[in-house]
Protein backbone atom coordinates (compact mmCIF):
# COMPACT_ATOMS: atom_id res chain seq x y z
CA UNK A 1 -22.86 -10.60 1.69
CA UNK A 2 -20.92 -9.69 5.08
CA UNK A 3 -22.53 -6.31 6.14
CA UNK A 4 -19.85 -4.46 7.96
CA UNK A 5 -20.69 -2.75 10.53
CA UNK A 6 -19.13 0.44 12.53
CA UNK A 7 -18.01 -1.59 15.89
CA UNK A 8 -15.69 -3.49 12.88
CA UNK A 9 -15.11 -0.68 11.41
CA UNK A 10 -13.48 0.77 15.05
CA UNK A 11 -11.84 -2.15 15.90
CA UNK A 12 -9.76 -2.22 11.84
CA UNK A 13 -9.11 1.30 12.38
CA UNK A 14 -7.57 0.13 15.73
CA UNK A 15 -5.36 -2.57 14.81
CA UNK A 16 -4.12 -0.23 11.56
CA UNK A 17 -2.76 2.31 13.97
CA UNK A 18 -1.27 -0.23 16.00
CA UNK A 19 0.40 -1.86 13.23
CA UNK A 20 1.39 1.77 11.70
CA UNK A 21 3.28 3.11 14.78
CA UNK A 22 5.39 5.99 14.24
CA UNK A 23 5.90 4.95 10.47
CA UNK A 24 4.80 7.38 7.83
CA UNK A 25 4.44 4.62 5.44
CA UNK A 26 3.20 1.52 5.77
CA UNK A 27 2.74 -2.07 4.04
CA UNK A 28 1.83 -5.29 5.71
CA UNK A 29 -1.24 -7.22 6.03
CA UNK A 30 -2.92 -8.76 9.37
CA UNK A 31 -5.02 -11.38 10.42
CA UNK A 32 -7.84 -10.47 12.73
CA UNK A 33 -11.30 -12.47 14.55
CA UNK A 34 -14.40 -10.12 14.70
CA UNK A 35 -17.16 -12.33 16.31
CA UNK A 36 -17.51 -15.89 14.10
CA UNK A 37 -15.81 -13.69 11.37
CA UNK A 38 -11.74 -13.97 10.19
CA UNK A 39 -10.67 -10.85 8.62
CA UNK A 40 -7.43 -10.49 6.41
CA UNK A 41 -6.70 -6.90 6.11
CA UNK A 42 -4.00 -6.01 3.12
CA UNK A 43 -2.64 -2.48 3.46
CA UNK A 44 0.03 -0.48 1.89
CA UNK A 45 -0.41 3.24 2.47
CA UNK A 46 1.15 6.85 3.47
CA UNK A 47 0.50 8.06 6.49
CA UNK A 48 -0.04 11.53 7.35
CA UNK A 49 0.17 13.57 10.55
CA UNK A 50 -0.04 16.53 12.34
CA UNK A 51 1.89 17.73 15.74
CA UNK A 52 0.17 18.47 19.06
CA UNK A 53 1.07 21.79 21.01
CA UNK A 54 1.66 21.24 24.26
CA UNK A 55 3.65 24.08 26.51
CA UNK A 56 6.52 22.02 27.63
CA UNK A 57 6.98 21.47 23.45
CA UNK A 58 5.75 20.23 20.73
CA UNK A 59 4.90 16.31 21.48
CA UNK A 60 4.95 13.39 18.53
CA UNK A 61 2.87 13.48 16.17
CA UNK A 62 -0.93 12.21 15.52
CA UNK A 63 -2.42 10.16 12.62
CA UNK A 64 -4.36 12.99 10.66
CA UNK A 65 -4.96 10.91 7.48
CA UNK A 66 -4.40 7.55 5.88
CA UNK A 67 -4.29 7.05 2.74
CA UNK A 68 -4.16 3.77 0.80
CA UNK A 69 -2.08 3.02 -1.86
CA UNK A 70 -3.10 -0.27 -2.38
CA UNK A 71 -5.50 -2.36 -0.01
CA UNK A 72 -7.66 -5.62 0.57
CA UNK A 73 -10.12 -6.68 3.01
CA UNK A 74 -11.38 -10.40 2.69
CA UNK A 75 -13.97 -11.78 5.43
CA UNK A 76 -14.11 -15.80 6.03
CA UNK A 77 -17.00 -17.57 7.91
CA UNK A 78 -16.49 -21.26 8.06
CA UNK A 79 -13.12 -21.36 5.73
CA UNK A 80 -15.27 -20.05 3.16
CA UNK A 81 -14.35 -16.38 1.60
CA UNK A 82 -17.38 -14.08 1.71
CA UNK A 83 -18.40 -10.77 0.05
CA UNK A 84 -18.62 -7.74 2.26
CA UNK A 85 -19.29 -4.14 2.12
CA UNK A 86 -16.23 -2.66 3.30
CA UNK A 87 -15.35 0.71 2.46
CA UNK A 88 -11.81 1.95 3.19
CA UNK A 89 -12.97 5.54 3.23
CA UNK A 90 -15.55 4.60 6.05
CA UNK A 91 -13.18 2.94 8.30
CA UNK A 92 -11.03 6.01 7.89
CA UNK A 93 -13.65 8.34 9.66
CA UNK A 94 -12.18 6.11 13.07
CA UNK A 95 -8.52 6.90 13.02
């Protein structure tokens, strides 16, 4: 089993804000290379936020919350699909 650990965890949480933008729903999947691992993230999921206050006016908004609808996330070392430990509630404790 692929252990996952929190520097992976950052770097998902990363790419799914990237990939989100200023959507408030999204669904896609991406392709990613986390040391000798290939990761294949699967996402569909709303997308919550909240404004920031500033005092020239409110600004755009944040990513408060995301929350999947449906998604996958499939590790590869060698070609070869292996088990991991991913938890989509973890990763969500870096956005």
């Amino acid at each position: 089993m692929y252990d996952v650990l929190p520097e992976l965890y950052r770097e998902v949480a990363a790419r799914i804000i990237e990939q989100v933008g200023h959507r408030g729903y999204y669904n896609g999947s991406f392709d990613m290379e986390w040391e000798d691992v290939l990761c294949h993230v699967v996402l569909s999921a709303v997308v919550y936020r909240h404004e920031e206050q500033y005092p020239e006016g409110r600004m755009a908004s944040l990513i408060s919350d995301i929350v999947p609808v449906w998604w996958e996330f499939h590790t590869f070392i060698d070609g070869q699909e292996v088990i991991n430990n991913f938890s989509f509630n973890e990763m969500r404790e870096y956005i």
